[in-house]
PDB file of N, CA and C in Angstrom:
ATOM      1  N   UNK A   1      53.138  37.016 130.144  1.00  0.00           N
ATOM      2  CA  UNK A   1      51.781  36.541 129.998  1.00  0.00           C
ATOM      3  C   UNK A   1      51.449  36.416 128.510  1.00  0.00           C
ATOM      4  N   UNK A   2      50.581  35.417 128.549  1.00  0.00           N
ATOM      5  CA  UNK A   2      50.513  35.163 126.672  1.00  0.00           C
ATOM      6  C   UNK A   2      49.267  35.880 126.742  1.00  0.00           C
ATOM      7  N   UNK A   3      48.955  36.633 125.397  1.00  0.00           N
ATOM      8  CA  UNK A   3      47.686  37.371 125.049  1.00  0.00           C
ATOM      9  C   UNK A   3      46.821  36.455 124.702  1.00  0.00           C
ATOM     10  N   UNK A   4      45.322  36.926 124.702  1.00  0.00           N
ATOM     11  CA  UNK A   4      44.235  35.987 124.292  1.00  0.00           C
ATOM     12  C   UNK A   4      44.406  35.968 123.164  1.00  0.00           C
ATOM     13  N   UNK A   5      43.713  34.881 122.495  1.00  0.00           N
ATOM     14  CA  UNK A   5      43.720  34.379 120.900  1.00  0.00           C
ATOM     15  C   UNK A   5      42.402  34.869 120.232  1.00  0.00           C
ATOM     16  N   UNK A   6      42.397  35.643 119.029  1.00  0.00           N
ATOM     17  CA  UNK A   6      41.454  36.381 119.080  1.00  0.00           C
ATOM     18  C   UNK A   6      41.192  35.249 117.057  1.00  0.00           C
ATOM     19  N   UNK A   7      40.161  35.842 116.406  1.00  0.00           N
ATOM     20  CA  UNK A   7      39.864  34.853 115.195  1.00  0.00           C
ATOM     21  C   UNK A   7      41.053  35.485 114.274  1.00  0.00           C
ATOM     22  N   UNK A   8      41.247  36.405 114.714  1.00  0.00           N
ATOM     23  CA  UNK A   8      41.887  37.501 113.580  1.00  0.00           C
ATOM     24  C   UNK A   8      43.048  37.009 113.383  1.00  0.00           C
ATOM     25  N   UNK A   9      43.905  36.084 114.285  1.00  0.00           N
ATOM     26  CA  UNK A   9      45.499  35.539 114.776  1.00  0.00           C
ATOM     27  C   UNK A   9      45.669  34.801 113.477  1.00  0.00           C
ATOM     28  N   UNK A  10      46.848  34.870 113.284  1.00  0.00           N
ATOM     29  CA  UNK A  10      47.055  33.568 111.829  1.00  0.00           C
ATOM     30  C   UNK A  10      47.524  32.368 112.717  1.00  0.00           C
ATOM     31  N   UNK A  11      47.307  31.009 112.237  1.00  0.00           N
ATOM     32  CA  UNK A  11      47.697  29.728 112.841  1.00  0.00           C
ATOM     33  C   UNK A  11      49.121  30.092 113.438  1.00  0.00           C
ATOM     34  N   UNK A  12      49.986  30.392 112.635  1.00  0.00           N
ATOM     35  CA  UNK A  12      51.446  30.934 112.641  1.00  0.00           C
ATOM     36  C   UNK A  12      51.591  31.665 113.528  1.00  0.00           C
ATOM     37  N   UNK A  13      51.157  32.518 114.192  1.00  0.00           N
ATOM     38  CA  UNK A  13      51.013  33.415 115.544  1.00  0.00           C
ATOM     39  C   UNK A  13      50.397  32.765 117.032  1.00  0.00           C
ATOM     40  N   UNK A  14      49.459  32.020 116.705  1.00  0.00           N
ATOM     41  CA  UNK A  14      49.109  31.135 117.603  1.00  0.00           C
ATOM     42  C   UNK A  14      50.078  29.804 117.923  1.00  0.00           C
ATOM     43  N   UNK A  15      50.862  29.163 116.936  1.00  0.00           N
ATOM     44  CA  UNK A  15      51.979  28.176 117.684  1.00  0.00           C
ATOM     45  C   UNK A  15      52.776  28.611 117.990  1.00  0.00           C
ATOM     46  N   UNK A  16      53.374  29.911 117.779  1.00  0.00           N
ATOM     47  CA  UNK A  16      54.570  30.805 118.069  1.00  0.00           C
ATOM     48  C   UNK A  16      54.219  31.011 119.569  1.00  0.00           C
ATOM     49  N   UNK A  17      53.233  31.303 120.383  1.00  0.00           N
ATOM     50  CA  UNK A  17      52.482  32.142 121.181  1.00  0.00           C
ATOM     51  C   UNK A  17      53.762  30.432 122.774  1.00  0.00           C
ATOM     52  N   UNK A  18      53.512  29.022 122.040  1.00  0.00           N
ATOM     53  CA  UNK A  18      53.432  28.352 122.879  1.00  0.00           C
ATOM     54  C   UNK A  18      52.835  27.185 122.206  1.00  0.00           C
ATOM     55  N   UNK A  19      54.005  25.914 122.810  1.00  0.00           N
ATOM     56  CA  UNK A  19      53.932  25.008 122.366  1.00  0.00           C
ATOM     57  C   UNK A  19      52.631  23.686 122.197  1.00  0.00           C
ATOM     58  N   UNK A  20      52.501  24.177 123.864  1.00  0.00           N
ATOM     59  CA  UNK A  20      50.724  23.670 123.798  1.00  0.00           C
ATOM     60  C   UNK A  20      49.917  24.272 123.086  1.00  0.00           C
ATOM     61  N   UNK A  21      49.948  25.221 122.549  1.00  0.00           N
ATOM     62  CA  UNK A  21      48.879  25.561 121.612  1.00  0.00           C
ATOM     63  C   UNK A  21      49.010  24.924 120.292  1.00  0.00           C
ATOM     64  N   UNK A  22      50.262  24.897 119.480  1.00  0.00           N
ATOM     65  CA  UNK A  22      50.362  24.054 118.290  1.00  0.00           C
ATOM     66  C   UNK A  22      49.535  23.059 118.507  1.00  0.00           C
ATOM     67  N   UNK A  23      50.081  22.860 119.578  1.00  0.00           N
ATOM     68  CA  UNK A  23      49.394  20.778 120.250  1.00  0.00           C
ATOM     69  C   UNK A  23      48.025  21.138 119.954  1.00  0.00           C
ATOM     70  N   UNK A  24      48.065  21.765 120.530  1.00  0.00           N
ATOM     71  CA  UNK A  24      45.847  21.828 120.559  1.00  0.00           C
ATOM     72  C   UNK A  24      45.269  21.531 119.270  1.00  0.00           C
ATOM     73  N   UNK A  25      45.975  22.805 118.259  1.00  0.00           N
ATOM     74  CA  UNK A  25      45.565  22.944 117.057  1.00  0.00           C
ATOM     75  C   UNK A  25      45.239  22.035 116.021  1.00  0.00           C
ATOM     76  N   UNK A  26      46.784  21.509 116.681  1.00  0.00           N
ATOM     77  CA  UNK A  26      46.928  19.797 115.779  1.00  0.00           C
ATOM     78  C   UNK A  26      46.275  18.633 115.647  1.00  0.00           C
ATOM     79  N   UNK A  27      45.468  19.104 117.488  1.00  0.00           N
ATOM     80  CA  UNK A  27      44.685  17.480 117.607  1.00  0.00           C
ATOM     81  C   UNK A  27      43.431  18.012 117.311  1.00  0.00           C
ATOM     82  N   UNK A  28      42.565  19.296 117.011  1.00  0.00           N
ATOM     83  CA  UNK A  28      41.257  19.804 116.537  1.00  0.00           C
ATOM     84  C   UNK A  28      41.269  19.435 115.423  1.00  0.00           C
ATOM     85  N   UNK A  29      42.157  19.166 114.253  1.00  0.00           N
ATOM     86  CA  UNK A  29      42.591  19.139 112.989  1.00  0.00           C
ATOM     87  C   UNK A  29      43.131  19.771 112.162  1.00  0.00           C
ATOM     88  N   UNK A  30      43.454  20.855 113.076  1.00  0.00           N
ATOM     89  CA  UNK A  30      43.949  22.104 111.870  1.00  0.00           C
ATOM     90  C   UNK A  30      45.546  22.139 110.925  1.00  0.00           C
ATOM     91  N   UNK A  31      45.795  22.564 109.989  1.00  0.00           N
ATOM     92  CA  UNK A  31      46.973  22.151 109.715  1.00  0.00           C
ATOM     93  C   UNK A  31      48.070  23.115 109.632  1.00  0.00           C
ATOM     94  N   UNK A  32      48.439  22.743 110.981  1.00  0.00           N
ATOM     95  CA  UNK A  32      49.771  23.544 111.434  1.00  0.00           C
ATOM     96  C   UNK A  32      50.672  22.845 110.650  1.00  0.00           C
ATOM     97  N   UNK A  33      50.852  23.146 109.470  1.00  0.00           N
ATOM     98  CA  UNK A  33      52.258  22.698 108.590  1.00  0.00           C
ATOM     99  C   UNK A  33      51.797  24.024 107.187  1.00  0.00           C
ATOM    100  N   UNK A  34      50.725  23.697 106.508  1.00  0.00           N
ATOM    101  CA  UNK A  34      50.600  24.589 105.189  1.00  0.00           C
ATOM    102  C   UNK A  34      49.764  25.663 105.469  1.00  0.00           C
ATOM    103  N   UNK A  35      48.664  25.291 106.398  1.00  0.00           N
ATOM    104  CA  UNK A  35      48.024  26.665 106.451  1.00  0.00           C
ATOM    105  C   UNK A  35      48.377  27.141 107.220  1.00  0.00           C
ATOM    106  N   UNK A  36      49.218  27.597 108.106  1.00  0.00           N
ATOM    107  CA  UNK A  36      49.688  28.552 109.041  1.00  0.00           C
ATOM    108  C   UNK A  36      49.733  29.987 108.918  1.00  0.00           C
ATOM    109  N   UNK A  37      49.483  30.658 107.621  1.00  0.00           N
ATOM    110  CA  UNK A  37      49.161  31.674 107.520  1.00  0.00           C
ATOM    111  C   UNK A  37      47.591  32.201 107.380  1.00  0.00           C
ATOM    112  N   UNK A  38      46.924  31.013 107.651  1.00  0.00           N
ATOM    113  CA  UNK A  38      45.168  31.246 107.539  1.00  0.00           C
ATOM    114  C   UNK A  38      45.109  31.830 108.664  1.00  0.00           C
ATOM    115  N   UNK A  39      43.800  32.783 109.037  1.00  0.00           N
ATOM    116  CA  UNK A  39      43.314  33.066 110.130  1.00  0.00           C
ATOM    117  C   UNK A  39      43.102  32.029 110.759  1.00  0.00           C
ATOM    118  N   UNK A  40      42.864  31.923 111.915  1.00  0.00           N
ATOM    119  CA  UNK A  40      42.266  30.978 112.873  1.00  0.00           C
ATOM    120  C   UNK A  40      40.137  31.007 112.320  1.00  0.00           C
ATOM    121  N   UNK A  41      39.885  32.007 111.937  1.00  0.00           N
ATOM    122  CA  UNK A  41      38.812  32.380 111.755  1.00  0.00           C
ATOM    123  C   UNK A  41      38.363  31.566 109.985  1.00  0.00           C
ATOM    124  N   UNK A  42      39.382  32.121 109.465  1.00  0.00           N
ATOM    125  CA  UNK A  42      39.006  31.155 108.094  1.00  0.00           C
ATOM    126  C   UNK A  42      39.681  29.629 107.943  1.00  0.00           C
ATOM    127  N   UNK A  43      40.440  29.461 109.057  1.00  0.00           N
ATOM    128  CA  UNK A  43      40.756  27.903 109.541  1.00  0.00           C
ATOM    129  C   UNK A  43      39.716  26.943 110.026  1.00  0.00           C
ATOM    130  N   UNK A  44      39.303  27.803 110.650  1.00  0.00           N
ATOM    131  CA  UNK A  44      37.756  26.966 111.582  1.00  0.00           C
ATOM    132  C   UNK A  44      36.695  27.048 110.195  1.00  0.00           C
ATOM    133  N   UNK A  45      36.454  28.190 109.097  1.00  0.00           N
ATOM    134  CA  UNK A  45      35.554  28.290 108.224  1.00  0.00           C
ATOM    135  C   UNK A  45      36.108  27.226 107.120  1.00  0.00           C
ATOM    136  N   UNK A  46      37.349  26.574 107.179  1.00  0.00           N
ATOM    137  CA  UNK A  46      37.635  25.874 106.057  1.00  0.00           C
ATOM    138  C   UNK A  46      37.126  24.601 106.513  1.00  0.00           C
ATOM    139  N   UNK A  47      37.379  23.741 108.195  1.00  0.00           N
ATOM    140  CA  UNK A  47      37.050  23.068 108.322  1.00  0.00           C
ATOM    141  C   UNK A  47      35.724  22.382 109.041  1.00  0.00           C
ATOM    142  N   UNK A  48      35.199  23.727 108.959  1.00  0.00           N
ATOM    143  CA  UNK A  48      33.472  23.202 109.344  1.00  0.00           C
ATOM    144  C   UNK A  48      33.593  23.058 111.140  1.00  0.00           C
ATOM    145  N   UNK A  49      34.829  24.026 111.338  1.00  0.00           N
ATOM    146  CA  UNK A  49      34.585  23.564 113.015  1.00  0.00           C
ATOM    147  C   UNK A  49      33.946  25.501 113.469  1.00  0.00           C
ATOM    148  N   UNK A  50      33.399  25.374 114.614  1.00  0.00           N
ATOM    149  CA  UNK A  50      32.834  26.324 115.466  1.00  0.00           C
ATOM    150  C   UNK A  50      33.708  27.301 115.688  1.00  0.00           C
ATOM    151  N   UNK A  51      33.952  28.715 115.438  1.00  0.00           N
ATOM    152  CA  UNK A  51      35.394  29.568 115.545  1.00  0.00           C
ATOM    153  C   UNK A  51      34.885  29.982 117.366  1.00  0.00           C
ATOM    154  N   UNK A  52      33.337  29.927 117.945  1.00  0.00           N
ATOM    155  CA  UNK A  52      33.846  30.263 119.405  1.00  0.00           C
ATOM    156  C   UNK A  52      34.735  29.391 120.293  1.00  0.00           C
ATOM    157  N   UNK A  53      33.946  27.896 120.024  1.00  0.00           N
ATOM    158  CA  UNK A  53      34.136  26.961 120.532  1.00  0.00           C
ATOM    159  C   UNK A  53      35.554  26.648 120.615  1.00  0.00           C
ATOM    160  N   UNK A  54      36.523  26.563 119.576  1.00  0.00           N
ATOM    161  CA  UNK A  54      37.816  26.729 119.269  1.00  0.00           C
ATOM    162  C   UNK A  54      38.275  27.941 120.094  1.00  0.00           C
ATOM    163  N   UNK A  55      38.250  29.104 120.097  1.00  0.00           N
ATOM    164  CA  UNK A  55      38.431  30.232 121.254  1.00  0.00           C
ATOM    165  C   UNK A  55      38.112  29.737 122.347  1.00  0.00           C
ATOM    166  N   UNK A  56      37.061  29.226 122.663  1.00  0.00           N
ATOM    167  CA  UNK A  56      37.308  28.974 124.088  1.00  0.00           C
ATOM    168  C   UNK A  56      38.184  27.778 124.625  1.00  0.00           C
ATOM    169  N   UNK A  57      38.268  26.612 124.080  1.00  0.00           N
ATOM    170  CA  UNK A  57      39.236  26.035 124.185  1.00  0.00           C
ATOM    171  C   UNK A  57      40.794  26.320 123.847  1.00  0.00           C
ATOM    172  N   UNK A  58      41.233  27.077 123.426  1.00  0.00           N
ATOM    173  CA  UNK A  58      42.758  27.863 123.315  1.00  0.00           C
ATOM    174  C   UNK A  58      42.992  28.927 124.163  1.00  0.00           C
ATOM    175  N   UNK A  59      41.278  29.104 124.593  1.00  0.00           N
ATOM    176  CA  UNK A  59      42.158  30.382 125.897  1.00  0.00           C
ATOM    177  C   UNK A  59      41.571  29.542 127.024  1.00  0.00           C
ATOM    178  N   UNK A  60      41.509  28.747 126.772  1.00  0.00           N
ATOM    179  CA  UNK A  60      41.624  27.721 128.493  1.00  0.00           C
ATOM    180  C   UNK A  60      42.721  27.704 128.765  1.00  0.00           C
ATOM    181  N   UNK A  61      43.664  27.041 127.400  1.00  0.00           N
ATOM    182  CA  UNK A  61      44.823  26.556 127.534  1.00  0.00           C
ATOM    183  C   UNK A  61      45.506  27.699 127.823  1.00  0.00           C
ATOM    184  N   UNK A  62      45.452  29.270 127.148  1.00  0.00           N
ATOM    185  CA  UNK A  62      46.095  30.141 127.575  1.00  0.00           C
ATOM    186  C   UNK A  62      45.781  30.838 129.107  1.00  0.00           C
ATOM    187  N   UNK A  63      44.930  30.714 129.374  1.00  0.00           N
ATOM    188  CA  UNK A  63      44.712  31.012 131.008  1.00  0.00           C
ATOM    189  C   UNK A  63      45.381  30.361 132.035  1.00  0.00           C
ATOM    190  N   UNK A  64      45.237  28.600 131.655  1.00  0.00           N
ATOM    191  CA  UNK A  64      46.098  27.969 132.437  1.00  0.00           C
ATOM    192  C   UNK A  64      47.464  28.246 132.317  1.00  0.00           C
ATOM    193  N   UNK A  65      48.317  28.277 131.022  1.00  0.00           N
ATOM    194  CA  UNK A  65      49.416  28.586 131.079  1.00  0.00           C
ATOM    195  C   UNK A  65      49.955  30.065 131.728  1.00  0.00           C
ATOM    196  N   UNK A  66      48.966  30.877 131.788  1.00  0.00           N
ATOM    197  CA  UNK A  66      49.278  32.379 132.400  1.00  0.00           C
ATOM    198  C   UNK A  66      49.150  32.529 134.438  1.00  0.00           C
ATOM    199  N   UNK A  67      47.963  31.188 134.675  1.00  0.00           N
ATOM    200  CA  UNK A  67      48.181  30.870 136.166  1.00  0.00           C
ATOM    201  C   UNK A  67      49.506  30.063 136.533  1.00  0.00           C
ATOM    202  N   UNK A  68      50.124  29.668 135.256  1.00  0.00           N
ATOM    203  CA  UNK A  68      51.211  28.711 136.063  1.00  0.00           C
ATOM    204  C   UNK A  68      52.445  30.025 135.724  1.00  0.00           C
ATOM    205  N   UNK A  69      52.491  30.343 134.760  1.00  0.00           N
ATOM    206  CA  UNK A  69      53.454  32.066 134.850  1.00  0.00           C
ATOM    207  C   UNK A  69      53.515  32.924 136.236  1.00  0.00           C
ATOM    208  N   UNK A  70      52.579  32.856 136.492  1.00  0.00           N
ATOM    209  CA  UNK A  70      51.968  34.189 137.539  1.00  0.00           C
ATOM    210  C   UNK A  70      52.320  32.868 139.032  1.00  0.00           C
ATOM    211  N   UNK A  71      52.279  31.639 139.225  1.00  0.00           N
ATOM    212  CA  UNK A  71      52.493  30.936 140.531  1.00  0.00           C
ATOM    213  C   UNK A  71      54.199  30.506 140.064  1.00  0.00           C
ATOM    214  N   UNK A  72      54.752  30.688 139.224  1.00  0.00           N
ATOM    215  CA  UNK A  72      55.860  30.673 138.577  1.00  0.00           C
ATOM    216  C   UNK A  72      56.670  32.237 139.469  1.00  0.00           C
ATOM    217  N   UNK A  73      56.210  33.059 139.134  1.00  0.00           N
ATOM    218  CA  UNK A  73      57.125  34.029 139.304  1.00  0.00           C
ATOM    219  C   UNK A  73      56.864  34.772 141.089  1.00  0.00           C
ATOM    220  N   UNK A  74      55.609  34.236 141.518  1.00  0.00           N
ATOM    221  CA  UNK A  74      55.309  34.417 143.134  1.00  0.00           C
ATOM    222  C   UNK A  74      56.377  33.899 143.400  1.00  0.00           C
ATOM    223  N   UNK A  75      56.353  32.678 143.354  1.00  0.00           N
ATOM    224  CA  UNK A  75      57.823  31.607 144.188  1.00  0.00           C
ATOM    225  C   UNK A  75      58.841  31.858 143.670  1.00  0.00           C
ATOM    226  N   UNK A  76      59.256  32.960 142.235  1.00  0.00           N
ATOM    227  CA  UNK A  76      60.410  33.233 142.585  1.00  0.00           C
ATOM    228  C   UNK A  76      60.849  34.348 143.068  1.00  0.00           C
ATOM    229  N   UNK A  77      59.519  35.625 143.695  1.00  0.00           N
ATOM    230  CA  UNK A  77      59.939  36.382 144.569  1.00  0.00           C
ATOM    231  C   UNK A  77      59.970  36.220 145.862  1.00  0.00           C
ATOM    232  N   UNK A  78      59.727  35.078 146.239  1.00  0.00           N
ATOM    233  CA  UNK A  78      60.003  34.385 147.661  1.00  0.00           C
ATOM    234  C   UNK A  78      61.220  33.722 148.062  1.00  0.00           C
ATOM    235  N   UNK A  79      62.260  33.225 147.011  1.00  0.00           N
ATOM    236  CA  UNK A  79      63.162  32.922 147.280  1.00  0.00           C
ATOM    237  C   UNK A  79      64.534  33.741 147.513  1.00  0.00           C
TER     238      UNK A  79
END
């Protein structure tokens, strides 16, 4: 299960976490290439975006990816 993404995470911990998340990051604007060691918290403060709003959209993505883990590993104790 992937952990929630909290402001405190550096960019660099959050694409590591899962590939859709880079994705996310990338298309909000953030720059997963040089700042990857910024917080997510002073990432969102550099670019004038909302740090909840950004949380809640990355733990959508991480929720969904943790329901498809969890219907992932049901069906493979059924087989």
């Amino acid at each position: 299960m992937i952990e929630k993404i909290t402001g405190q995470m550096a960019l660099k911990q959050i694409i590591e976490m899962h590939s859709d998340l880079g994705e996310a990051l990338s298309k909000m604007g953030f720059d997963t290439c040089c700042s990857k060691m910024s917080t997510l918290e002073d990432a969102c403060k550099d670019k004038g975006k909302n740090l909840q709003l950004v949380l809640e959209k990355l733990n959508q993505i991480v929720d969904q990816l943790n329901l498809i883990e969890s219907i992932e590993e049901k069906f493979k104790e059924k087989i």
